[in-house]
Protein backbone atom coordinates (compact mmCIF):
# COMPACT_ATOMS: atom_id res chain seq x y z
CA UNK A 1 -104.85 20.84 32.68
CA UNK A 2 -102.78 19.71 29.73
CA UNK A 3 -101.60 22.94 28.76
CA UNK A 4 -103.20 23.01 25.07
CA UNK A 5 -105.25 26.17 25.97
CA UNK A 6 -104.64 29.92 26.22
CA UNK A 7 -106.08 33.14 28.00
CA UNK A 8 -109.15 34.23 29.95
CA UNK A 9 -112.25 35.62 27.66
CA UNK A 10 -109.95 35.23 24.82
CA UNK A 11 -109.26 31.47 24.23
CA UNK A 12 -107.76 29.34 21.82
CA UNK A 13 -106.88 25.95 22.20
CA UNK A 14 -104.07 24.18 19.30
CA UNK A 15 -104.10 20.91 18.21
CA UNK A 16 -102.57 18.46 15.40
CA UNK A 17 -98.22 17.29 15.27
CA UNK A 18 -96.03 18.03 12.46
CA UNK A 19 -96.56 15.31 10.68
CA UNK A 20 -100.24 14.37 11.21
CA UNK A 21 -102.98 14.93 8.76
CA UNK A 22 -103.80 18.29 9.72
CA UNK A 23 -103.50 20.97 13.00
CA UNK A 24 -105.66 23.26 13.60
CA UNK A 25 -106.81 25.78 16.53
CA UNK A 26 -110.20 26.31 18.25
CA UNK A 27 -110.85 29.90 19.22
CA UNK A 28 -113.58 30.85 21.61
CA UNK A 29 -114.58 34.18 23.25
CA UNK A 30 -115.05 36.40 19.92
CA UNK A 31 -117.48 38.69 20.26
CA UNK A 32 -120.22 38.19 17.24
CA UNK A 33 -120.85 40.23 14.12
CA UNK A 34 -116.94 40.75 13.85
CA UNK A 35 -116.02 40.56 9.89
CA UNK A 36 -114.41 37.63 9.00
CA UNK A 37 -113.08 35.38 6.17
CA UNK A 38 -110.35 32.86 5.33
CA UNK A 39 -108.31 35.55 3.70
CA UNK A 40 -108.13 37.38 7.37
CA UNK A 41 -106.23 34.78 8.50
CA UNK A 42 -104.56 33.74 5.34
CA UNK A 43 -102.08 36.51 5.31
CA UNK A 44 -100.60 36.45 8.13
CA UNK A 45 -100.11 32.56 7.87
CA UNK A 46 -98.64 33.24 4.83
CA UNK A 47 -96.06 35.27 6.76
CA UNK A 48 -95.03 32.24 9.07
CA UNK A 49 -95.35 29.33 6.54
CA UNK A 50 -91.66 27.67 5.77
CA UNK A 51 -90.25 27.44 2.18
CA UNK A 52 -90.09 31.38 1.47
CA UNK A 53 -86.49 31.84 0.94
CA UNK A 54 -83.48 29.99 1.57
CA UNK A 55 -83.11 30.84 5.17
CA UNK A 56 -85.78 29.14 6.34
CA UNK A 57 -87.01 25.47 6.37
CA UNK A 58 -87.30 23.86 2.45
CA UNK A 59 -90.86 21.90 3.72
CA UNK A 60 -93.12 23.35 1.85
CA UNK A 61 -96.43 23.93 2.99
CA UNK A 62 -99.53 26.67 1.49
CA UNK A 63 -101.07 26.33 5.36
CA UNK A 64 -103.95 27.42 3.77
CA UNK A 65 -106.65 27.69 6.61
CA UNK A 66 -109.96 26.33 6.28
CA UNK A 67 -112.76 27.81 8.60
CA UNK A 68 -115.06 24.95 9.91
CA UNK A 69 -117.47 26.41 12.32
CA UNK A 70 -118.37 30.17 14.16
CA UNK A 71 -119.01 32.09 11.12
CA UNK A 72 -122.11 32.58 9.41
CA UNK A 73 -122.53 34.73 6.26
CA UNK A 74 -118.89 36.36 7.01
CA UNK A 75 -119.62 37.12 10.14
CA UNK A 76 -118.61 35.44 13.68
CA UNK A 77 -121.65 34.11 15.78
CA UNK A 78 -120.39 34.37 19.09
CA UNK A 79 -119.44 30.51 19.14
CA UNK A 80 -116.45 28.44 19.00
CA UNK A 81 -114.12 29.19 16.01
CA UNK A 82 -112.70 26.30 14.42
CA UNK A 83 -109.96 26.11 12.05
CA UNK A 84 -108.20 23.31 9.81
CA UNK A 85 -104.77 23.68 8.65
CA UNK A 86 -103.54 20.43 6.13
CA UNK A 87 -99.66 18.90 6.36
CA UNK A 88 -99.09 18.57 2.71
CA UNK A 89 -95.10 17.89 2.43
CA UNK A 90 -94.38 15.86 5.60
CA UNK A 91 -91.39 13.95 5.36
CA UNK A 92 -91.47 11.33 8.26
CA UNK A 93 -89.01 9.13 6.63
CA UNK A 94 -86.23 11.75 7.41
CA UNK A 95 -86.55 10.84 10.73
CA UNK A 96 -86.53 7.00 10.56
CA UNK A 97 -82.80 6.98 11.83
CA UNK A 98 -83.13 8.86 15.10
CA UNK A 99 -86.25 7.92 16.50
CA UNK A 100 -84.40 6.04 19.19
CA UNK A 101 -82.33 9.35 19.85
CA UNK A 102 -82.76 11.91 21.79
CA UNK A 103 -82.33 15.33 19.85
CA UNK A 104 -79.89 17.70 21.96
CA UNK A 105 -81.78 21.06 23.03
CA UNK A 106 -85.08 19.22 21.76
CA UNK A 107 -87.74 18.14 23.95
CA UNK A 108 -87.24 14.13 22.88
CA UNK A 109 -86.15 13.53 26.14
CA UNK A 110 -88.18 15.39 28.55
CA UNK A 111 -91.19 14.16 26.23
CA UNK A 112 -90.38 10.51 27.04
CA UNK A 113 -89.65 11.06 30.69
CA UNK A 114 -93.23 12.50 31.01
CA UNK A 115 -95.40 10.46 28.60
CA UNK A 116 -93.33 7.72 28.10
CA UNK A 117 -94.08 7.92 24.24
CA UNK A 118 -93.33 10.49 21.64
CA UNK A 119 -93.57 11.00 18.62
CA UNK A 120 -90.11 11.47 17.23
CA UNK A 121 -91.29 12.57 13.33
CA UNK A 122 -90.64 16.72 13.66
CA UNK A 123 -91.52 16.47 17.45
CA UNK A 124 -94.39 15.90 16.62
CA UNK A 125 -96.50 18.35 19.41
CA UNK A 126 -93.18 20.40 20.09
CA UNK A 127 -92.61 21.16 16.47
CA UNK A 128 -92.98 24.96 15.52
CA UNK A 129 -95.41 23.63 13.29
CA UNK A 130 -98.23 24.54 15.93
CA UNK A 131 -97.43 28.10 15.61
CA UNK A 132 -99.50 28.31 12.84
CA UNK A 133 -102.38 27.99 15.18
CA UNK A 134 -101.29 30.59 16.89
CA UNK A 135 -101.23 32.84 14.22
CA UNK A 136 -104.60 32.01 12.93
CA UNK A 137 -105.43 32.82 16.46
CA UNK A 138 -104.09 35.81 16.05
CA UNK A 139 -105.63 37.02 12.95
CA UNK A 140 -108.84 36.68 14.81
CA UNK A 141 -107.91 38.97 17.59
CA UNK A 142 -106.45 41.45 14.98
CA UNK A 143 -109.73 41.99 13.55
CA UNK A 144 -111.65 41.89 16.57
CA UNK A 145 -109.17 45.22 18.02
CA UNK A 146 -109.10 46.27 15.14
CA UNK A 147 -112.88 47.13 15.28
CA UNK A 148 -112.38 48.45 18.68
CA UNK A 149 -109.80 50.90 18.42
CA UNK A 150 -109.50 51.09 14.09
CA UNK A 151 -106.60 52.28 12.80
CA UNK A 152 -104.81 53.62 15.17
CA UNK A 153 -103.88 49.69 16.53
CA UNK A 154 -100.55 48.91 15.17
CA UNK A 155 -98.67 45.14 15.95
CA UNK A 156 -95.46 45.14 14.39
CA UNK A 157 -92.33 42.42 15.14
CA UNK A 158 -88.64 42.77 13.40
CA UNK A 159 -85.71 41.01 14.21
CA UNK A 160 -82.87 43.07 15.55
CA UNK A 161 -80.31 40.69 16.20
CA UNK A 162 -79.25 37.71 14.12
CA UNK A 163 -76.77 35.38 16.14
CA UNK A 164 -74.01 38.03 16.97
CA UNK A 165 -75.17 41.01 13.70
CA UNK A 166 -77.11 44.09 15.30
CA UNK A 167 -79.51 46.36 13.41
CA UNK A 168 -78.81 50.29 13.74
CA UNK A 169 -81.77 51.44 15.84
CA UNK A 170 -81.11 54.81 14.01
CA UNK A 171 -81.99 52.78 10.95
CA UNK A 172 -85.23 51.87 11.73
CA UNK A 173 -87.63 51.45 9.09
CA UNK A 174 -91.44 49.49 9.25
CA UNK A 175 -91.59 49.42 5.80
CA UNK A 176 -88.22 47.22 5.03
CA UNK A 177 -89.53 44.45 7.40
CA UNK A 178 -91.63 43.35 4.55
CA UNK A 179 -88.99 43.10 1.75
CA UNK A 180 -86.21 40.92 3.11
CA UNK A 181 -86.70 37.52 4.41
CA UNK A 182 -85.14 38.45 8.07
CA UNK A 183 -87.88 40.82 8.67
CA UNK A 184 -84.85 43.46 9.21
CA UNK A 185 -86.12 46.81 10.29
CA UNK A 186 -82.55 47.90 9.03
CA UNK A 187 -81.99 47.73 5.05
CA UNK A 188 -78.32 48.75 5.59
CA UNK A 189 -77.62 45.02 7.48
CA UNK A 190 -79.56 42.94 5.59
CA UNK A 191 -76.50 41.96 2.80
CA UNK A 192 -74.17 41.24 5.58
CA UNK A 193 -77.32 38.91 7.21
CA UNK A 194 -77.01 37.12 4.03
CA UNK A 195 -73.91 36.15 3.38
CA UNK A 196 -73.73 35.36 7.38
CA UNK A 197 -76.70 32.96 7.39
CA UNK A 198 -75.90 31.67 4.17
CA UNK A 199 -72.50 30.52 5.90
CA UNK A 200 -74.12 29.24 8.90
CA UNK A 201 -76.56 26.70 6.63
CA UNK A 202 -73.33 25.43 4.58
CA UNK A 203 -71.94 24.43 7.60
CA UNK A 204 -75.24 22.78 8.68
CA UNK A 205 -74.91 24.93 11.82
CA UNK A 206 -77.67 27.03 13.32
CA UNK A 207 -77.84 30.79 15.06
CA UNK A 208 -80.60 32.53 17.40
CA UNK A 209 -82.39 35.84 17.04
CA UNK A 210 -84.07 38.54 18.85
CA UNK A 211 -87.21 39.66 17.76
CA UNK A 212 -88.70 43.04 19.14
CA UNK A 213 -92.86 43.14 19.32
CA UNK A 214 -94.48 47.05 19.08
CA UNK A 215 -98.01 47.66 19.97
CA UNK A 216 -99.65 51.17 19.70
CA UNK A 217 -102.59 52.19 20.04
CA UNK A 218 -103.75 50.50 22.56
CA UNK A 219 -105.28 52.73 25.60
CA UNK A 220 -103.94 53.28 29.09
CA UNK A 221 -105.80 50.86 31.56
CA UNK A 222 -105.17 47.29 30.33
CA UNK A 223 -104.04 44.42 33.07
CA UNK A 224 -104.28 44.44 37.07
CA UNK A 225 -101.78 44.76 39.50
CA UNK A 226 -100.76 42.68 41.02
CA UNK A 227 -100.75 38.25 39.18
CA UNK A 228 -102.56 39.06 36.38
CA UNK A 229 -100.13 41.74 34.81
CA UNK A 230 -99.95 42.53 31.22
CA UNK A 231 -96.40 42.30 31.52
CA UNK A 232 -96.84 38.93 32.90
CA UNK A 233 -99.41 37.40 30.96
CA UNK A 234 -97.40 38.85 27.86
CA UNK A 235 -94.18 37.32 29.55
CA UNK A 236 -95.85 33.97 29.83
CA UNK A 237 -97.68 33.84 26.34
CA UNK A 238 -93.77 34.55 24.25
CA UNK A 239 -91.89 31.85 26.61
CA UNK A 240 -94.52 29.11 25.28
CA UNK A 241 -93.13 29.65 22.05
CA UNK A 242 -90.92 27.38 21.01
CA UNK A 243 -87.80 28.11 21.17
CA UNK A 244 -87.90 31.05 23.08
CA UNK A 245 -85.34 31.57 26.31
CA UNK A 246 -85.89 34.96 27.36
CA UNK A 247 -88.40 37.96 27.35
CA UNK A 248 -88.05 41.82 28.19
CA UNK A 249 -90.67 44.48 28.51
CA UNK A 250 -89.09 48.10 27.48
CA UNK A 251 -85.45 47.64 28.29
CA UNK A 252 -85.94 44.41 29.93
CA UNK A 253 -82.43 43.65 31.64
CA UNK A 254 -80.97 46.36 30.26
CA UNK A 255 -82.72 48.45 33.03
CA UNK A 256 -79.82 47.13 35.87
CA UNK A 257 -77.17 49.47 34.30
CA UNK A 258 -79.53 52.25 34.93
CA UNK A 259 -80.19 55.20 37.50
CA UNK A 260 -83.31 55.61 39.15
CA UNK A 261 -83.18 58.71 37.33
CA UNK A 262 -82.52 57.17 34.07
CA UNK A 263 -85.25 55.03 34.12
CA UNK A 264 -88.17 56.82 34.94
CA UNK A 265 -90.36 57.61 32.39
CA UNK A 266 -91.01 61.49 33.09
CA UNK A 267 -94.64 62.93 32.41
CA UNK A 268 -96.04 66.40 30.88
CA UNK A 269 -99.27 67.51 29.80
CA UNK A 270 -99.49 67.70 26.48
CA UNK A 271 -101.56 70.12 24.11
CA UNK A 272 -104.13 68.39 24.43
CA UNK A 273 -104.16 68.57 27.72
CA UNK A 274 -103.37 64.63 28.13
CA UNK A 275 -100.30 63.03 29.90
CA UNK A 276 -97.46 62.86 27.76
CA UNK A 277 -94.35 60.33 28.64
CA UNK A 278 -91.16 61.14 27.59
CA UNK A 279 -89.43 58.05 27.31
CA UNK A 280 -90.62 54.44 27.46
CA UNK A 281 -88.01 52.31 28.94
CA UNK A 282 -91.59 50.76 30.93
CA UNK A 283 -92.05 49.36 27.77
CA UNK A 284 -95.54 50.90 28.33
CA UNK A 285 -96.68 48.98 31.21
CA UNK A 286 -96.61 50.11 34.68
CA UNK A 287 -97.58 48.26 37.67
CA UNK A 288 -98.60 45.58 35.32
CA UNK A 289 -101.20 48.01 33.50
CA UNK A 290 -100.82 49.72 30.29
CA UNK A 291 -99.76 53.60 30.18
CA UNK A 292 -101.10 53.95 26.55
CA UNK A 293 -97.53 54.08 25.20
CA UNK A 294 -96.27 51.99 22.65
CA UNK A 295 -95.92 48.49 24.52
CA UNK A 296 -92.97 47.00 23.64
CA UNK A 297 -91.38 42.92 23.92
CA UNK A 298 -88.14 41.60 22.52
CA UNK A 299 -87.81 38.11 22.59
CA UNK A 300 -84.97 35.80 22.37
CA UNK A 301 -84.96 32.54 20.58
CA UNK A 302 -82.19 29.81 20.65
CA UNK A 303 -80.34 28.53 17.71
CA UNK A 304 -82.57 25.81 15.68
CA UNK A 305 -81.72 22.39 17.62
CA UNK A 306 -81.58 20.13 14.42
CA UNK A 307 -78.09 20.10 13.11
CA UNK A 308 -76.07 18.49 10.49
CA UNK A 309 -72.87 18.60 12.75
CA UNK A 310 -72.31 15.64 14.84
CA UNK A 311 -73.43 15.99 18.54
CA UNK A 312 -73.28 13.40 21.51
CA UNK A 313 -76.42 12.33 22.98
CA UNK A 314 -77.93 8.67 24.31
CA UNK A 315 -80.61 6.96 23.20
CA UNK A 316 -83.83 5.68 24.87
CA UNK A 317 -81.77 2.65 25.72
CA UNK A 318 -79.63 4.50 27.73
CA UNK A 319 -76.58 4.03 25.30
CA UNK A 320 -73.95 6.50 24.68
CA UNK A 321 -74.44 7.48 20.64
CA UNK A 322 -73.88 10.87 18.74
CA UNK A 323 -76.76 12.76 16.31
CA UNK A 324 -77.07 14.39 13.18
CA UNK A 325 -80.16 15.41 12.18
CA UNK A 326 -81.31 15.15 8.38
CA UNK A 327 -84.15 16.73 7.30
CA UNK A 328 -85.46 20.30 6.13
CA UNK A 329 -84.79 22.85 8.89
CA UNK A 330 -84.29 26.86 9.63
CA UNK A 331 -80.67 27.62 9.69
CA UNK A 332 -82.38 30.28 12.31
CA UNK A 333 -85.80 29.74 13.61
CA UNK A 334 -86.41 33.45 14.83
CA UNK A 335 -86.82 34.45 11.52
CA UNK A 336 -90.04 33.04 11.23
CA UNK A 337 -90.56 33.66 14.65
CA UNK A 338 -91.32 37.01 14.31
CA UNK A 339 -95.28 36.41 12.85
CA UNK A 340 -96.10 34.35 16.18
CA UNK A 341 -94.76 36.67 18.34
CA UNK A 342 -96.98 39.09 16.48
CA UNK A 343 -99.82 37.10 16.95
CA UNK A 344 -99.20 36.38 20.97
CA UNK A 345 -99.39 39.83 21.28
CA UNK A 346 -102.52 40.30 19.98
CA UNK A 347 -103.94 37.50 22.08
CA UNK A 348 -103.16 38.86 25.30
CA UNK A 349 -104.00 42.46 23.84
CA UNK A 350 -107.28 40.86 22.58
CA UNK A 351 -108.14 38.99 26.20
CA UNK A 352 -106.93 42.16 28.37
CA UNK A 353 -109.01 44.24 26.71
CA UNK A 354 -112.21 41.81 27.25
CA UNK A 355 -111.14 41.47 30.89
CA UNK A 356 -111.25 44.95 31.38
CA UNK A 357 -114.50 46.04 30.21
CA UNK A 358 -116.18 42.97 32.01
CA UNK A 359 -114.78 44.64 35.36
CA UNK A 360 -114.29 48.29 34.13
CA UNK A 361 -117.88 49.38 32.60
């Protein structure tokens, strides 16, 4: 009822602030004898966690995960999954001269007008920092479709847009995600990304992103038609991360400029005598099931809200007062928004696929 839990079969639950001892997730619905170990789930936290380069967040934290229950002898049991992540380099006292204010395009205020109390050190619950429960999360469902459908599964984000810089699409390369700290599909943009961020921080100024989400491998049949939609629940499961404004499946709203014509998604038999689409601008999800295309998400997030630029605001005394936020923060929070949307994907790949072979035997 509190909105701290996520999917169907597949569930995980967060908990913890940004600057409380620890957060953590709980993770229930794995099937048992799935492989597993902290170094699963370490690498893709390691993707997320802030202090990598000088484009993200100076807090620096190992998030190293610590498995407390559900596996037994490296293997899951069928139970609950828990998992501990420790705060290490919280810095509440950073905060100590706004916690009357109310952060612009931050949830201080619509915190307070619900609960009455927050807690104003990171945003505490609204923090990114609980994205690294989602990506633990994550892991989990990696390995788990990963032993369903091997290696043909393939979950891949990159940003293509950094505040107003596009990547060439012609460009595209998997392999260059890894070796710049924009996880840039496009080596040919990534200088001028630089020296544009790089600007952006000195001015203590912040920019958005769009990160597009692949999936292959995954087989034609996944979702229902009509509320329960893969598009949906995939829809719903990138707008709960923070930050994020707006989602598209295939060409998203890109799809109003086109013809009827345009957009279909045509259909041959191939050699091997299965259906072969050729386009995608579904996104690989028709009538809210999956075609067995690549299913594809691009997802926008806002410019970080912490600033070191002056902005009006009130305070929780209803007095007229402007803001500048102090502290460690991502000049552009996308950047290391590209692991969680990863990870979403794979939860609502994970808890699809459950769904449909506890209906479709």
């Amino acid at each position: 009822m509190s909105g701290n839990r996520f999917g169907t079969l597949f569930q995980y639950q967060t908990w913890g602030e940004s600057h409380g001892p620890a957060l953590g997730v709980v993770v229930d619905g794995v099937p048992p004898r799935i492989p597993l170990c902290e170094e699963d789930i370490q690498v893709f936290l390691d993707k997320r966690k802030p202090g990598q380069s000088k484009f993200t967040t100076q807090r620096h934290e190992e998030d190293k995960v610590r498995i407390l229950s559900g596996v037994f002898e490296g293997q899951t049991t069928g139970t609950p999954i828990s998992l501990m992540i420790e705060n290490t380099d919280q810095k509440s006292k950073d905060y100590g001269d706004i916690k009357d204010k109310y952060r612009p395009g931050h949830a201080d205020f619509t915190y307070d007008a619900k609960y009455g109390i927050r807690d104003y050190r990171g945003g505490g619950r609204s923090s990114a920092r609980e994205t690294a429960g989602r990506v633990a999360a994550g892991a989990i469902a990696r390995k788990v479709l990963r032993e369903a459908f091997g290696d043909r599964l393939f979950i891949r984000a990159a940003v293509v847009q950094l505040g107003g810089r596009y990547i060439n699409k012609d460009s595209w390369d998997w392999a260059c995600v890894d070796q710049n700290p924009f996880f840039c599909p496009d080596s040919g943009v990534v200088e001028e990304w630089e020296e544009y961020l790089a600007t952006i921080r000195k001015e203590g100024s912040s920019v958005g992103a769009i990160v597009e989400c692949h999936a292959s491998g995954i087989p034609a049949g996944l979702g229902a038609p009509v509320y329960d939609k893969l598009d949906a629940d995939l829809a719903k499961a990138m707008m709960s991360i923070n930050a994020v404004k707006s989602v598209g499946i295939g060409d998203g709203a890109y799809v109003a400029e086109l013809r009827g014509e345009q957009n279909a998604d045509p259909i041959r038999i191939g050699e091997d005598g299965l259906p072969v689409f050729l386009s995608n601008h579904a996104g690989g999800i028709l009538g809210g099931i999956s075609t067995g295309q690549d299913i594809v998400v691009r997802v926008a997030f806002k410019p970080t809200s912490s600033l070191l630029i002056p902005v009006p605001t009130i305070d929780k005394f209803g007095q007229e007062t402007d803001i500048v936020t102090k502290g460690r923060h991502d000049p552009c929070v996308g950047l290391r928004g590209a692991p969680v949307v990863e990870a979403m994907m794979a939860c609502v790949l994970l808890d699809h696929w459950l769904r449909h072979k506890a209906q479709c035997l």
